[in-house]
N, C-alpha and C. Protein backbone atom coordinates (compact mmCIF):
# COMPACT_ATOMS: atom_id res chain seq x y z
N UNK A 1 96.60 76.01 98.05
CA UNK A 1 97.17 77.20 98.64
C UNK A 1 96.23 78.38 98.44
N UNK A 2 96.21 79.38 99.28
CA UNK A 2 95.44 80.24 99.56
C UNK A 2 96.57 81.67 99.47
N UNK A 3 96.24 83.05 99.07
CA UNK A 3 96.49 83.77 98.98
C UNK A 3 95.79 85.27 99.69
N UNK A 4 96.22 85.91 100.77
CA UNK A 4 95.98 87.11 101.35
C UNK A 4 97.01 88.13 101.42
N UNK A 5 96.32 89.40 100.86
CA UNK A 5 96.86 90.22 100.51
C UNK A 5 96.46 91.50 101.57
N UNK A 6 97.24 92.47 102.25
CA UNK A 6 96.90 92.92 103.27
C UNK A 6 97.17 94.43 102.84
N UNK A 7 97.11 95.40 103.36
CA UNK A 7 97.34 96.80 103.67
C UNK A 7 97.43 97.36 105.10
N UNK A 8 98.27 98.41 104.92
CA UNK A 8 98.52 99.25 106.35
C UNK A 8 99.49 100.36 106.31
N UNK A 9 99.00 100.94 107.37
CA UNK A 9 100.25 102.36 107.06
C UNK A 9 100.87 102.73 108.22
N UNK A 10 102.58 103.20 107.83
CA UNK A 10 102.97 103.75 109.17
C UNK A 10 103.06 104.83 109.66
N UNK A 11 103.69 105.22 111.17
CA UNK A 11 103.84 106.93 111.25
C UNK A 11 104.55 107.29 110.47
N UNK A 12 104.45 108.44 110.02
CA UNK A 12 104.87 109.27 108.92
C UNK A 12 106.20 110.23 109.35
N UNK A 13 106.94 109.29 110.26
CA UNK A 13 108.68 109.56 110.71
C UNK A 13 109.19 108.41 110.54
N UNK A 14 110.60 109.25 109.82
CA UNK A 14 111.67 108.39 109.29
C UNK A 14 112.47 107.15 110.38
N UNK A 15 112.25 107.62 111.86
CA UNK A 15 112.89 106.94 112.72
C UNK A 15 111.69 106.04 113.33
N UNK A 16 110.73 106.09 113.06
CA UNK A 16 109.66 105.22 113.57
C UNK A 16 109.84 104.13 112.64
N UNK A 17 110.09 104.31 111.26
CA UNK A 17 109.77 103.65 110.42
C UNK A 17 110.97 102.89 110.30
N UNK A 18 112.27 103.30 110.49
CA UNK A 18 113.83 102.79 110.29
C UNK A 18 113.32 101.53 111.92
N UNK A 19 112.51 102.23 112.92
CA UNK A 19 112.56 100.74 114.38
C UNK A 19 112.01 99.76 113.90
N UNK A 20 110.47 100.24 113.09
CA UNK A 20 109.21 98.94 112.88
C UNK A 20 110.55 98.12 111.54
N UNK A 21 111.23 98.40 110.37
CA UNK A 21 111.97 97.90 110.07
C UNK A 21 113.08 96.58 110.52
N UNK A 22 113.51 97.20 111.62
CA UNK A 22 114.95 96.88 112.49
C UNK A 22 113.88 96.22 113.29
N UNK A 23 112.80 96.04 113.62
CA UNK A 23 112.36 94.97 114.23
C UNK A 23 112.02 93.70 113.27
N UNK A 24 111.24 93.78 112.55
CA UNK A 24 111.43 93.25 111.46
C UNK A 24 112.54 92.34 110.48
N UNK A 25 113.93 92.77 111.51
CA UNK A 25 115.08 91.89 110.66
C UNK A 25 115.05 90.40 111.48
N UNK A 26 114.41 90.62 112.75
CA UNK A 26 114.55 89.58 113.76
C UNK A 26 113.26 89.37 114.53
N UNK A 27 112.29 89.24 113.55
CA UNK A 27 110.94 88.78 114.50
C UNK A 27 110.91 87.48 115.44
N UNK A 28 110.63 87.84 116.61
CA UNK A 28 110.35 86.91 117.52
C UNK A 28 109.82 85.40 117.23
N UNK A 29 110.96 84.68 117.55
CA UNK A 29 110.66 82.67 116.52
C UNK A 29 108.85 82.29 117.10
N UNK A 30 108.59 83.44 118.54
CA UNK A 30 107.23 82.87 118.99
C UNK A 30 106.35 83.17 117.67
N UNK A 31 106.37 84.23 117.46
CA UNK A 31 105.51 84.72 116.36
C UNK A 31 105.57 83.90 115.29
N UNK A 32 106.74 84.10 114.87
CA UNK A 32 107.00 82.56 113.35
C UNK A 32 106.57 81.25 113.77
N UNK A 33 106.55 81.01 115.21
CA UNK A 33 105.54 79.73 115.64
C UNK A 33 104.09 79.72 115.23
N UNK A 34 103.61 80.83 115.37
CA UNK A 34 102.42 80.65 115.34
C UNK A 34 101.55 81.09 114.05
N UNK A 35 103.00 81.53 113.02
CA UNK A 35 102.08 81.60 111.79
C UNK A 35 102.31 80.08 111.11
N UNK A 36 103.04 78.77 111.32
CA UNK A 36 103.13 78.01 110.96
C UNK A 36 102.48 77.29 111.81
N UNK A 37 102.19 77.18 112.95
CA UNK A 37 100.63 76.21 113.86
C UNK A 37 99.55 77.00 112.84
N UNK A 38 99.08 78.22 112.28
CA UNK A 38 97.88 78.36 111.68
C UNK A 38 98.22 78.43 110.11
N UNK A 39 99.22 77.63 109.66
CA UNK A 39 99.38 77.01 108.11
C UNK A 39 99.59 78.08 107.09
N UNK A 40 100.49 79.22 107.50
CA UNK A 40 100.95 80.19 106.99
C UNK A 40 101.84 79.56 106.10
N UNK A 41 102.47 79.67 105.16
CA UNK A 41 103.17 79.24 104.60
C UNK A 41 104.46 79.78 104.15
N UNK A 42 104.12 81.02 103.87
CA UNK A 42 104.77 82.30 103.58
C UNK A 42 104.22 83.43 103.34
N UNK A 43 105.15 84.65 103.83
CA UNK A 43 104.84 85.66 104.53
C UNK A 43 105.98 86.97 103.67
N UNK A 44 105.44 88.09 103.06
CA UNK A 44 106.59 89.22 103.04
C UNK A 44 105.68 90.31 103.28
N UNK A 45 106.69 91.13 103.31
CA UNK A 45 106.12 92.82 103.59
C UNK A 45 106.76 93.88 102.69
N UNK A 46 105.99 94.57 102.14
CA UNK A 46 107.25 95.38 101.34
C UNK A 46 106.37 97.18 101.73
N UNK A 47 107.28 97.74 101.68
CA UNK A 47 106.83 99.39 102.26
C UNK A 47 107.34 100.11 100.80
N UNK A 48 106.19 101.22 100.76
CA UNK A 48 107.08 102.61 99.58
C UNK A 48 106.19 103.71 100.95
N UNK A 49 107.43 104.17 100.85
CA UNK A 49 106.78 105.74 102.01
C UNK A 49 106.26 104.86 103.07
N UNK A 50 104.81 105.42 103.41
CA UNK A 50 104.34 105.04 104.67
C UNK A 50 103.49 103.88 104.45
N UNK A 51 103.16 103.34 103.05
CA UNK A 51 102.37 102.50 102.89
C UNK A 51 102.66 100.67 102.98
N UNK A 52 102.29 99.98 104.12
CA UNK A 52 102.82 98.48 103.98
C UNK A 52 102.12 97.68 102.80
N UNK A 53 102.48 96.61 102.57
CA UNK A 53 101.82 95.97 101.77
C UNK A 53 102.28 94.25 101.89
N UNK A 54 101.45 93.38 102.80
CA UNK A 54 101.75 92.00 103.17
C UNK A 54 101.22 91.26 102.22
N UNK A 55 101.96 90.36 101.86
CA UNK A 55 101.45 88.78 100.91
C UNK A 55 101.80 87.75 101.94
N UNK A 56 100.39 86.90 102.06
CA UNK A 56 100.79 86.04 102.90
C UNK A 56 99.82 84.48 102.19
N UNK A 57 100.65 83.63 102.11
CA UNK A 57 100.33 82.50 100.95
C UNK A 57 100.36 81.15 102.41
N UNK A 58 98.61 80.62 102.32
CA UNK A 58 98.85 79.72 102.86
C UNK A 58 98.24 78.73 102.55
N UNK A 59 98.18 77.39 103.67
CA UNK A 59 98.00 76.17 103.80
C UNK A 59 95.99 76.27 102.99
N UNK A 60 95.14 75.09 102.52
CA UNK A 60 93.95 75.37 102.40
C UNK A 60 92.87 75.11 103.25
N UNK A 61 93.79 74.61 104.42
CA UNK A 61 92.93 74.74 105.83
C UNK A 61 93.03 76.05 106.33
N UNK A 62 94.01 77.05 106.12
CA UNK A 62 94.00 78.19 106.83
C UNK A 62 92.76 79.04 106.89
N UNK A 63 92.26 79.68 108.06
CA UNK A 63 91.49 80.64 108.55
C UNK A 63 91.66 82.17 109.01
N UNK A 64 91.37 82.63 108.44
CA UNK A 64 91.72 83.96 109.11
C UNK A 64 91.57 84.29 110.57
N UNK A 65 89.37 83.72 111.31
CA UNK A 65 89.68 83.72 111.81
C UNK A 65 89.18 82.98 112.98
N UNK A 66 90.41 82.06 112.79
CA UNK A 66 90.78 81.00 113.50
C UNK A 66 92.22 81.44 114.33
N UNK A 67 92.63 82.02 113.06
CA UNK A 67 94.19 82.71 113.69
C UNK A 67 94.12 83.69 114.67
N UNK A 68 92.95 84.46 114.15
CA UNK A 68 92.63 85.77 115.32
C UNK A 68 92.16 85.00 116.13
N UNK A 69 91.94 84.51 116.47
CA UNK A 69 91.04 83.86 117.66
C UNK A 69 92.38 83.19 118.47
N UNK A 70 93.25 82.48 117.58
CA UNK A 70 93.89 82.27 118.92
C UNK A 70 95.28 83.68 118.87
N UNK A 71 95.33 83.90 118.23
CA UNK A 71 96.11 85.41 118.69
C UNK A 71 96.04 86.10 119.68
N UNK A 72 94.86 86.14 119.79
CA UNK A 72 93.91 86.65 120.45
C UNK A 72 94.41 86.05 122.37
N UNK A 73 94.52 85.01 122.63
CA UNK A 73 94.83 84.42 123.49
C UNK A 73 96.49 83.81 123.47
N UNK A 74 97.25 84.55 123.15
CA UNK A 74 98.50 84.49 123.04
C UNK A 74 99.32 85.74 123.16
N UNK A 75 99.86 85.39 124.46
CA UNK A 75 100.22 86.62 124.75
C UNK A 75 101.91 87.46 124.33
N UNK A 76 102.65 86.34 123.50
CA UNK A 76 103.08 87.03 122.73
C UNK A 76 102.66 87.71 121.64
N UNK A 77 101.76 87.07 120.70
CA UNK A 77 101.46 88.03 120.01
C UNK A 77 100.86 89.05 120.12
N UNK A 78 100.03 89.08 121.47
CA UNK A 78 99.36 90.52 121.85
C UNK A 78 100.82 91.23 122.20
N UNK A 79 101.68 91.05 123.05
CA UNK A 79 102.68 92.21 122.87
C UNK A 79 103.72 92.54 121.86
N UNK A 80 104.19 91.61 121.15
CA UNK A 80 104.45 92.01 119.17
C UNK A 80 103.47 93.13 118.99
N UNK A 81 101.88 92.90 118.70
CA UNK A 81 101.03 93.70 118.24
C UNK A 81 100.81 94.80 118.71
N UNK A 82 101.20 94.97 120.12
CA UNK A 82 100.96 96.13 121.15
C UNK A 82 101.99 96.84 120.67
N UNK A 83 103.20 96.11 120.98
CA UNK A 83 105.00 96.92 119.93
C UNK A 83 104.28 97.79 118.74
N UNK A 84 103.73 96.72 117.76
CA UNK A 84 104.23 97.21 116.27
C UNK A 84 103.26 98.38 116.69
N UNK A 85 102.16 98.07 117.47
CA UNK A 85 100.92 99.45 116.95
C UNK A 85 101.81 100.82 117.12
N UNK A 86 102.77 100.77 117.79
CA UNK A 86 103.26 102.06 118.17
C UNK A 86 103.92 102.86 116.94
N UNK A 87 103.66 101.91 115.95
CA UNK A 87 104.64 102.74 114.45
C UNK A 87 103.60 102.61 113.30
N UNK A 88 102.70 101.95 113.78
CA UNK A 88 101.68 102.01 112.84
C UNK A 88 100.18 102.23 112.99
N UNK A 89 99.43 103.12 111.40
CA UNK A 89 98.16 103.53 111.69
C UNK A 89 97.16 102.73 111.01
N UNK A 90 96.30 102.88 111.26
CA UNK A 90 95.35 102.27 110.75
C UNK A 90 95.11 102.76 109.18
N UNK A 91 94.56 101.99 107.90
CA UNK A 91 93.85 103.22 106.96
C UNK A 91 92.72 103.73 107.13
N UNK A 92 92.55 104.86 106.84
CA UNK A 92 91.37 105.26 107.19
C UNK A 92 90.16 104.54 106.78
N UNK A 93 89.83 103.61 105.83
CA UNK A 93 88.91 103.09 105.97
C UNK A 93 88.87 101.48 106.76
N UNK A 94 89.61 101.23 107.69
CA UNK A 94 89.83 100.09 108.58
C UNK A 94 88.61 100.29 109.29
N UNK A 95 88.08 99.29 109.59
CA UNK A 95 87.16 98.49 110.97
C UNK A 95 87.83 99.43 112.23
N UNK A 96 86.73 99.99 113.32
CA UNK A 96 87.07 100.03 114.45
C UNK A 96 88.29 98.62 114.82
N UNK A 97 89.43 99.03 115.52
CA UNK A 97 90.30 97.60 116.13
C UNK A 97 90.91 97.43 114.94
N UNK A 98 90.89 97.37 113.84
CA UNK A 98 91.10 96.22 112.51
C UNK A 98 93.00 97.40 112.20
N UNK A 99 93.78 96.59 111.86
CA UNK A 99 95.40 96.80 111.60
C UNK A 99 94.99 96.67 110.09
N UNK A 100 95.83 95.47 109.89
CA UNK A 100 96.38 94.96 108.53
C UNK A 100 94.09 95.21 107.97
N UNK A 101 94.42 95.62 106.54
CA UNK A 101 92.81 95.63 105.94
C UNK A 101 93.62 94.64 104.85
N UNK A 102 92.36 93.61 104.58
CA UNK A 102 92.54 92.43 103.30
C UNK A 102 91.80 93.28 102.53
N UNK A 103 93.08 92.82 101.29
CA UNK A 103 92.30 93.80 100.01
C UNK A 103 92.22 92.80 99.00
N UNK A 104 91.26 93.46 98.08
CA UNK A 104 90.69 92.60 97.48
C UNK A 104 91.16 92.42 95.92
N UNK A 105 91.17 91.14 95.59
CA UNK A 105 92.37 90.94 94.01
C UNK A 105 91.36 91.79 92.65
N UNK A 106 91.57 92.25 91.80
CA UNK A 106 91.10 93.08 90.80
C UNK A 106 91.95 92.59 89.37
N UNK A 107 92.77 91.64 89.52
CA UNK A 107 93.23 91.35 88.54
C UNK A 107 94.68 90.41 88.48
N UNK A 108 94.52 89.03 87.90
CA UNK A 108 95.49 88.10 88.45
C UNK A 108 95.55 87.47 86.89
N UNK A 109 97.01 87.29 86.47
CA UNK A 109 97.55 86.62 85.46
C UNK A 109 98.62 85.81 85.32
N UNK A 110 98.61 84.40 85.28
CA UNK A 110 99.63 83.30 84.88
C UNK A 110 99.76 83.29 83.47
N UNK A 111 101.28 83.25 83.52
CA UNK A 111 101.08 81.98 81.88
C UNK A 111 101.35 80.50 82.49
């Protein structure tokens, strides 16, 4: 199993943020199709203020991007992604194009 850890931020209104939510209670089964064709395994999101924060735990064939690539050519998820962009910004240090930024682990402990 593989572990990615993401960042992102939203508009900075309470009713933008209460829709990207309320969409969120009922994501489209296409979308949940296609994080399990690219060996997603599991997936959460958790928000404080405007800041997202995704854990997404997968398969050890998974690719990042392999997934973008066919995302990329799927046209539900281009309009999910077209939706969500409307409530969410980039961080300022994101890639031209780039949403969700993978951040990087600094410190991990089991017993």
């Amino acid at each position: 199993m593989k572990r990615y850890c993401f960042a992102l931020d939203l508009q900075p209104d309470p009713e933008s943020i209460r829709a990207y939510e309320k969409h969120h209670e009922a994501v489209w089964p296409e979308i949940l199709q296609t994080f399990e064709q690219a060996g997603i395994s599991a997936m959460e999101i958790y928000r404080i203020e405007e800041r997202l924060f995704m854990i997404m735990d997968t398969e050890d064939h998974f690719s990042l991007e392999e997934k973008a690539f066919h995302d990329a050519q799927n046209p539900f998820v281009q309009k999910w992604e077209s939706l969500m962009w409307e409530y969410q910004v980039a961080l300022p240090t994101a890639k031209p194009n780039e949403k969700w930024v993978l951040m990087r682990p600094i410190f991990h402990w089991k017993a």
